[in-house]
C-alpha atoms as a PDB file:
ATOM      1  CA  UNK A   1     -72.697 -58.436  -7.279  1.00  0.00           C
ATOM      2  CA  UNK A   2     -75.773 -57.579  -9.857  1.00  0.00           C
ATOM      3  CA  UNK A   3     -76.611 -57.965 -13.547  1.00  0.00           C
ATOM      4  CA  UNK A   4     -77.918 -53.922 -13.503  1.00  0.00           C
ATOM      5  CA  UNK A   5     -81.235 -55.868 -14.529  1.00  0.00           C
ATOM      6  CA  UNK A   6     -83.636 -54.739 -12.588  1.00  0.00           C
ATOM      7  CA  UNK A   7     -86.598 -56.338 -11.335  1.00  0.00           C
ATOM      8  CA  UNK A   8     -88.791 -54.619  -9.126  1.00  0.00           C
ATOM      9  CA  UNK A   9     -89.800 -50.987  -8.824  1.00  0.00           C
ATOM     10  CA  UNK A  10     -89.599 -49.348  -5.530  1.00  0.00           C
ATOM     11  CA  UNK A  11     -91.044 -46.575  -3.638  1.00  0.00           C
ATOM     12  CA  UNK A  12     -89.725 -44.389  -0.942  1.00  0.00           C
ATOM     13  CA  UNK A  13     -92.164 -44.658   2.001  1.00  0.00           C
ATOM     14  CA  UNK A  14     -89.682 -43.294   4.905  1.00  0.00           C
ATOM     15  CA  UNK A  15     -87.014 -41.001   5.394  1.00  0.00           C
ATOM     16  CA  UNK A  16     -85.574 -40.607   8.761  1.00  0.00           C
ATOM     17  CA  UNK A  17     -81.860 -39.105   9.587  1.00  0.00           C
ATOM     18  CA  UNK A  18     -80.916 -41.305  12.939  1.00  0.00           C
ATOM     19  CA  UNK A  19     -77.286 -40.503  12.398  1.00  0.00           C
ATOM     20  CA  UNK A  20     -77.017 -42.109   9.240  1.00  0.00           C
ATOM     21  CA  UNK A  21     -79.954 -41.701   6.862  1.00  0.00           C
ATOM     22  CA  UNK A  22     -82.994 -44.904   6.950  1.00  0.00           C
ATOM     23  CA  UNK A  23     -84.827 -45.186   4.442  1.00  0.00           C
ATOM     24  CA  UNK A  24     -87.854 -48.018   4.265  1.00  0.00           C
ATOM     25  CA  UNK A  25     -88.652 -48.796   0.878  1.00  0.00           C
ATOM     26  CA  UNK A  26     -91.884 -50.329  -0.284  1.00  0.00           C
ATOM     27  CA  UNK A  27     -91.226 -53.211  -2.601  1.00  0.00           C
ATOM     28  CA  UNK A  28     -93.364 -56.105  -4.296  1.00  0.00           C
ATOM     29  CA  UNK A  29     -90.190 -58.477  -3.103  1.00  0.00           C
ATOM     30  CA  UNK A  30     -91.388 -61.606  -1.104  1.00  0.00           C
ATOM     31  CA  UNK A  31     -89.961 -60.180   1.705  1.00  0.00           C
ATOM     32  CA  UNK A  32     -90.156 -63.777   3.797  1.00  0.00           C
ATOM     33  CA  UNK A  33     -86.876 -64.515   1.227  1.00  0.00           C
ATOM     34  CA  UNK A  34     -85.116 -61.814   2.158  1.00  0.00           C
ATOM     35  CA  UNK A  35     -82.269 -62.489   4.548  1.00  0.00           C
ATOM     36  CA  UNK A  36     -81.329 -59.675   7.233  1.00  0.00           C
ATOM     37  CA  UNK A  37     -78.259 -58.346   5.974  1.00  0.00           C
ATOM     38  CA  UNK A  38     -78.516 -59.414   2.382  1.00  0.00           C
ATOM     39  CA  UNK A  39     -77.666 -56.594  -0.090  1.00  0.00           C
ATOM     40  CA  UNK A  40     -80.048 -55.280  -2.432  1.00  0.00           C
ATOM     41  CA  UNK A  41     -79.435 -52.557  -5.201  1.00  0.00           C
ATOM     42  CA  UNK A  42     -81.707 -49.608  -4.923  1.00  0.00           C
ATOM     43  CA  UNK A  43     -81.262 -46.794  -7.912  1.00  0.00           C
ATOM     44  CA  UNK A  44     -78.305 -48.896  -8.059  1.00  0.00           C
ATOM     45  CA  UNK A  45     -76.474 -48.108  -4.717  1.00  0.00           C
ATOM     46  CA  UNK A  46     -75.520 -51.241  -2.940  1.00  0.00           C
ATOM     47  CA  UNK A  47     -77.854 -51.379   0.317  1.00  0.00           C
ATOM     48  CA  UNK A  48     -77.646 -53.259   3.504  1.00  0.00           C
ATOM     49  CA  UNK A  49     -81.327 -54.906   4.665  1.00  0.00           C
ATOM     50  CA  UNK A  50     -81.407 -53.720   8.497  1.00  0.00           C
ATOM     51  CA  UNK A  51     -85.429 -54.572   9.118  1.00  0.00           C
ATOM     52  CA  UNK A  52     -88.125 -56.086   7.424  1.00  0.00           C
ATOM     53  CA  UNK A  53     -92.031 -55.916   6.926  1.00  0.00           C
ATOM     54  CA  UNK A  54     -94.602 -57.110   5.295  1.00  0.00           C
ATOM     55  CA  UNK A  55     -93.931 -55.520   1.871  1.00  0.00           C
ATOM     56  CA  UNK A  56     -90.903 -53.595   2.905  1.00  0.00           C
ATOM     57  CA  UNK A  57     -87.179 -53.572   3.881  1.00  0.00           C
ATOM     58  CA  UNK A  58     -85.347 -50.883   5.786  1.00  0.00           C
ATOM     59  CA  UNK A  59     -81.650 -49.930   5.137  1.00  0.00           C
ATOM     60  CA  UNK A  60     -78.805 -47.619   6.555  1.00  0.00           C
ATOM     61  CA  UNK A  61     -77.224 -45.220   4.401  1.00  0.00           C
ATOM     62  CA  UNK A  62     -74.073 -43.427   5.555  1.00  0.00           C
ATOM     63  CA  UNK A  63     -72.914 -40.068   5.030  1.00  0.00           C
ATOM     64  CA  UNK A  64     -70.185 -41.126   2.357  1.00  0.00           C
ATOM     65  CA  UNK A  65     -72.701 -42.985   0.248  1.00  0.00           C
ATOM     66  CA  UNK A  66     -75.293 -40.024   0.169  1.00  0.00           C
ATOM     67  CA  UNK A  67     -72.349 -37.487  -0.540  1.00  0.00           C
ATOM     68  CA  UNK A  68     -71.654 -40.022  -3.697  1.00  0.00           C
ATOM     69  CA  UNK A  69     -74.280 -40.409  -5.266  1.00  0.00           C
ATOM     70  CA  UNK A  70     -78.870 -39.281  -5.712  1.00  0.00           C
ATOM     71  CA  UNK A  71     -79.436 -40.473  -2.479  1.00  0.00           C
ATOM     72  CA  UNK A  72     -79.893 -36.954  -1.003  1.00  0.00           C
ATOM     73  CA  UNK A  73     -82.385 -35.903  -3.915  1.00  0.00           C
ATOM     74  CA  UNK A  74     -84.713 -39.375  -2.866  1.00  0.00           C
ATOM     75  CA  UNK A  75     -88.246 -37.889  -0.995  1.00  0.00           C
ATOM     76  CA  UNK A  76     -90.816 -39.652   0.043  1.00  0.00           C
ATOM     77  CA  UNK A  77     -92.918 -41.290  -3.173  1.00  0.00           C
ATOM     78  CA  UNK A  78     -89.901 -41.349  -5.107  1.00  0.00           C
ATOM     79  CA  UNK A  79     -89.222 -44.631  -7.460  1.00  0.00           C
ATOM     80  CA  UNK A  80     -86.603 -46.722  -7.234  1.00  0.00           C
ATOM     81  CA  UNK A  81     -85.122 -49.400  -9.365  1.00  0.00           C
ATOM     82  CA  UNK A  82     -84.089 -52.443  -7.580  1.00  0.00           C
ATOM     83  CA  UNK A  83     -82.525 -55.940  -8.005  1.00  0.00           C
ATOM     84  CA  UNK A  84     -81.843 -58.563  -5.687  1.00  0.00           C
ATOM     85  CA  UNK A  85     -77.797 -59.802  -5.229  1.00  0.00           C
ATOM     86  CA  UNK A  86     -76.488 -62.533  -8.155  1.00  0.00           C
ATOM     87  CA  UNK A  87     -77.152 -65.813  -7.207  1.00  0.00           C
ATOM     88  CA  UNK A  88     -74.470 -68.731  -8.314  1.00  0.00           C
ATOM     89  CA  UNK A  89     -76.205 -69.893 -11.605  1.00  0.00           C
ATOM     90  CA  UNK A  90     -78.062 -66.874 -11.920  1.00  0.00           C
ATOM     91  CA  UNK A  91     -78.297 -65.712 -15.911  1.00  0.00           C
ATOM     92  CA  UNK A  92     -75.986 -62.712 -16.425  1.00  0.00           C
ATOM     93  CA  UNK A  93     -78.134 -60.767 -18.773  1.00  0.00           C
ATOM     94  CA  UNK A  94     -77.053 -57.227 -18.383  1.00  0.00           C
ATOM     95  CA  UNK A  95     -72.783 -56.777 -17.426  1.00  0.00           C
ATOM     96  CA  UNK A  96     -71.193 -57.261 -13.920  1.00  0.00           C
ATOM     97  CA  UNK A  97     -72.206 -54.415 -11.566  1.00  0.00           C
ATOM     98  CA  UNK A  98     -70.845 -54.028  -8.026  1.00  0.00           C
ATOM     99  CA  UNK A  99     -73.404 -51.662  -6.967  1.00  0.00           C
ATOM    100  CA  UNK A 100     -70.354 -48.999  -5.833  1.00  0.00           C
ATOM    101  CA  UNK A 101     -71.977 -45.886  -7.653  1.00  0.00           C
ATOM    102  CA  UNK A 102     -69.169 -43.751  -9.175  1.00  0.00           C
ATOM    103  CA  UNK A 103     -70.386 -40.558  -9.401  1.00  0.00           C
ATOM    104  CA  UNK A 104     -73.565 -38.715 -10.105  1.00  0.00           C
ATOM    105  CA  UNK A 105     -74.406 -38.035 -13.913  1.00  0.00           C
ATOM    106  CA  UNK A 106     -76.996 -35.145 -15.101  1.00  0.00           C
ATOM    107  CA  UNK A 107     -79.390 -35.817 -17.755  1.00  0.00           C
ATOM    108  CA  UNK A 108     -78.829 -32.585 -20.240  1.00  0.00           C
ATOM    109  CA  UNK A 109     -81.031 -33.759 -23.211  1.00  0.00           C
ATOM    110  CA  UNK A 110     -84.063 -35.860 -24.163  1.00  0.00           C
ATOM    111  CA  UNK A 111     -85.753 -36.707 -27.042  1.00  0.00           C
ATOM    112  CA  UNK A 112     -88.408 -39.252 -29.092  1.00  0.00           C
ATOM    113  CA  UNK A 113     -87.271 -41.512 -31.398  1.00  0.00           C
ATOM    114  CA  UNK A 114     -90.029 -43.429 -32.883  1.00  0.00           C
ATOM    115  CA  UNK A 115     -91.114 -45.306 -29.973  1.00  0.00           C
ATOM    116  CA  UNK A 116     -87.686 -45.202 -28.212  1.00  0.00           C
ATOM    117  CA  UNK A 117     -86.377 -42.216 -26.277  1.00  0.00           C
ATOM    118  CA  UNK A 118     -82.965 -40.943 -26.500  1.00  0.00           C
ATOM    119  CA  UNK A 119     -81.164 -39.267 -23.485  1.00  0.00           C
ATOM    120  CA  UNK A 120     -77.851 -37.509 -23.216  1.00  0.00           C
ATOM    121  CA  UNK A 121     -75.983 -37.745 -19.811  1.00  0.00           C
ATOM    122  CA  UNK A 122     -73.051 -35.287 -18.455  1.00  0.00           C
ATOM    123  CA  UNK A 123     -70.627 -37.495 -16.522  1.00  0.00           C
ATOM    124  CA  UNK A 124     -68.420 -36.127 -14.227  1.00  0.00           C
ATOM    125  CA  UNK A 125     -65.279 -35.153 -16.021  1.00  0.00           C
ATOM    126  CA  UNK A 126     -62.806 -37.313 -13.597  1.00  0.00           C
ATOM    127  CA  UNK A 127     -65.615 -40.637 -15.206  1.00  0.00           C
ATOM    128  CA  UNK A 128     -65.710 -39.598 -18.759  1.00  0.00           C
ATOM    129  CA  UNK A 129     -62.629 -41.224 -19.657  1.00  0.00           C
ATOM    130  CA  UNK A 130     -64.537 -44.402 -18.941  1.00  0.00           C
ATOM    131  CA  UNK A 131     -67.196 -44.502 -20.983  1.00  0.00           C
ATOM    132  CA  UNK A 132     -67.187 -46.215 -24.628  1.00  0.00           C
ATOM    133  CA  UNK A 133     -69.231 -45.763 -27.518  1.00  0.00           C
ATOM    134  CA  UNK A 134     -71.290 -49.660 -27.207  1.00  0.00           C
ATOM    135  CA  UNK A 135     -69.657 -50.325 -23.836  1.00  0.00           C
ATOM    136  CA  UNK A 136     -71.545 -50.666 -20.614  1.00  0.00           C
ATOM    137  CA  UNK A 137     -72.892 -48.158 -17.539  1.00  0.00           C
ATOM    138  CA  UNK A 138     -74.904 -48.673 -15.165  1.00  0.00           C
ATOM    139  CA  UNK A 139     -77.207 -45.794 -14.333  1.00  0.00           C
ATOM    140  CA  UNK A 140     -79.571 -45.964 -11.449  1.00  0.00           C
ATOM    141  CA  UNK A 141     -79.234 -49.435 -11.335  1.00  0.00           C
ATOM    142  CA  UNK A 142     -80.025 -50.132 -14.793  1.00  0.00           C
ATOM    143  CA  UNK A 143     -77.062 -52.071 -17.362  1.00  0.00           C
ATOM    144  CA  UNK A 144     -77.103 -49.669 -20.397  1.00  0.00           C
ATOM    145  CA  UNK A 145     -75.004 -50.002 -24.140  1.00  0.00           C
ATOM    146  CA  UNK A 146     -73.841 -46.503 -24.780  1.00  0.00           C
ATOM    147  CA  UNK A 147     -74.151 -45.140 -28.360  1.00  0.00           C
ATOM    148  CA  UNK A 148     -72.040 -42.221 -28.392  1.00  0.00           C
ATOM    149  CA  UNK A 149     -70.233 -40.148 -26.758  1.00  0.00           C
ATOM    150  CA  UNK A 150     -68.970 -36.357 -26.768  1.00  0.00           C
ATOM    151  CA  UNK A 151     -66.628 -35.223 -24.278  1.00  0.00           C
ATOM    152  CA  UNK A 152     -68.396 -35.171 -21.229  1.00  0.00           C
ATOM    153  CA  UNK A 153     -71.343 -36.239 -22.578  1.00  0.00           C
ATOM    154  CA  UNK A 154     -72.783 -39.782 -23.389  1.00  0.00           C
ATOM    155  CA  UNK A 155     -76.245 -40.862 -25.089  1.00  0.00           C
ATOM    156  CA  UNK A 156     -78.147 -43.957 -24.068  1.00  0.00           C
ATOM    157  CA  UNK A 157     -81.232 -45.284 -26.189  1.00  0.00           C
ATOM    158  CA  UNK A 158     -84.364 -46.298 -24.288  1.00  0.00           C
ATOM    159  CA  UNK A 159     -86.483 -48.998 -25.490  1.00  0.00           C
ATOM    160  CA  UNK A 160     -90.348 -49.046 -24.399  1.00  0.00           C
ATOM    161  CA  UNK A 161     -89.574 -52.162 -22.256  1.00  0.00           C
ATOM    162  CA  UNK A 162     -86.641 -50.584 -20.713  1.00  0.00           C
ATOM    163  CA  UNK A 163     -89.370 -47.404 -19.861  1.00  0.00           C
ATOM    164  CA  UNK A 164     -91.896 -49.662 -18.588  1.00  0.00           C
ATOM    165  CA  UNK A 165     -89.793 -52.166 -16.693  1.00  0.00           C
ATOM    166  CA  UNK A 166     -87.938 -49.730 -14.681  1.00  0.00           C
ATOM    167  CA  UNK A 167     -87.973 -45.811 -13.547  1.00  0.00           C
ATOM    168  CA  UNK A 168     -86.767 -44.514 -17.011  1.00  0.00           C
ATOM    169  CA  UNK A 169     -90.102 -43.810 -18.265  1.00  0.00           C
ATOM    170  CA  UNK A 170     -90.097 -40.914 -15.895  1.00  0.00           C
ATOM    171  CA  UNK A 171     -87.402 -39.658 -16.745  1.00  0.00           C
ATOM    172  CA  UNK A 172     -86.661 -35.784 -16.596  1.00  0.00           C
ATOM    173  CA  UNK A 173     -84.185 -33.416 -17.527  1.00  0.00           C
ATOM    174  CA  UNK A 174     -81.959 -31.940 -15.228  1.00  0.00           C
ATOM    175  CA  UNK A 175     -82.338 -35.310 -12.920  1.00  0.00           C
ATOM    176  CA  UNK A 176     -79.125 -36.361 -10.895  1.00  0.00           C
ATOM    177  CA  UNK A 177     -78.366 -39.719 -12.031  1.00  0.00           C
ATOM    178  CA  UNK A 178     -76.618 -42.666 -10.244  1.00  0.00           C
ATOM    179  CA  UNK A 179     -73.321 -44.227 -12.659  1.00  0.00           C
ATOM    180  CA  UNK A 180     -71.264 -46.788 -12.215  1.00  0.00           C
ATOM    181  CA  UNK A 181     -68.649 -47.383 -15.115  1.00  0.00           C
ATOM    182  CA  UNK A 182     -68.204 -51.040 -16.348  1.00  0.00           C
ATOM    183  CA  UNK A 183     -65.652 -52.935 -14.027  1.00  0.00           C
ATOM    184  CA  UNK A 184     -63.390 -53.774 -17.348  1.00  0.00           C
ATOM    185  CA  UNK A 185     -63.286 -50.697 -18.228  1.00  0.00           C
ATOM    186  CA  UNK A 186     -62.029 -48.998 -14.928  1.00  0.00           C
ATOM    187  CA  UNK A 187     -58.834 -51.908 -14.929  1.00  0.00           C
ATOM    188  CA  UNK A 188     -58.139 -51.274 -18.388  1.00  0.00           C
ATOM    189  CA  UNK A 189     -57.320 -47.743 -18.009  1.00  0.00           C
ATOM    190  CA  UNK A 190     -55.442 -48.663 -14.745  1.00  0.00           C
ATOM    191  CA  UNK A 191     -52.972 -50.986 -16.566  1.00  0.00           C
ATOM    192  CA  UNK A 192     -52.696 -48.245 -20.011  1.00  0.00           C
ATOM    193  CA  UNK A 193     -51.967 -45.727 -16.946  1.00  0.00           C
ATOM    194  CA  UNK A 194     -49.444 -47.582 -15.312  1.00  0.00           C
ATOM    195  CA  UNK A 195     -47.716 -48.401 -18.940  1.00  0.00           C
END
């Protein structure tokens, strides 16, 4: 389990297809407190630690995962948001994220606002249903507060912090984004389904 606050900023130093895909990412992490095996969140995909270094961690990423979510758009370079797993007494500061990406959202719109940036997102339209005006996402790893939605289509409001502390301050349009809908929200329209 995460928060979807994220606390380092990775970088994508291999890609190698053995199979599955490995990827070694590069990551300011004290790595000698990093268990083999622990789980790590990585543009917000739930990754398995299968080697260590100095200042990096390997993991294995199966076919299923890439085919859900950016993974197959990550190069060499690339950024990557990450967060360690929730430790018991850890402070919950973002919303409960499981790190099981949903789907793959598109960013269709961006645009200044004073020192903030707005972006508009095109969920998939099987996800949309999910997604509240000031409910919770989590996109690439990051816990977000929607402010409004449009069909499809949802708008997020990024603070300079937010920019600096994370992978959002490059953000582009056009990118594939990772989302995970809140937890809540995905059993409350299960039970309103079921009637």
């Amino acid at each position: 389990m995460f928060t979807g606050i994220v606390t380092d900023i990775g970088s994508i130093t291999q890609l190698e297809q053995q199979g599955d895909l490995r990827a070694r990412i590069q990551t300011g992490y004290d790595t000698s407190g990093i268990d083999m095996g622990a789980s790590i969140a990585s543009d917000g995909v739930c990754l398995t630690v299968i080697a260590l270094g100095d200042d990096w961690y390997d993991v294995q990423i199966s076919a299923e995962t890439v085919s859900k979510t950016n993974v197959a758009s990550w190069t060499i370079g690339k950024r990557v948001n990450l967060e360690r797993a929730l430790k018991v007494g850890d402070e919950l500061g973002g919303h409960i994220v499981s790190g099981h990406v949903d789907g793959v959202a598109e960013v269709v719109s961006i645009v200044d606002e004073g020192d903030s940036t707005r972006v508009q997102l095109r969920a998939p339209a099987a996800l949309s249903k999910f997604i509240a005006p000031k409910g919770s996402v989590a996109l690439n790893g990051t816990s977000l507060t929607v402010n409004e939605v449009q069909g499809d289509v949802f708008g997020i409001n990024f603070i300079p912090h937010t920019k600096d502390a994370t992978t959002w301050g490059d953000v582009a349009l056009g990118d594939a984004v990772n989302l995970e809908i809140d937890t809540l929200a995905r059993y409350v329209a299960r039970l309103a389904e079921a009637g």
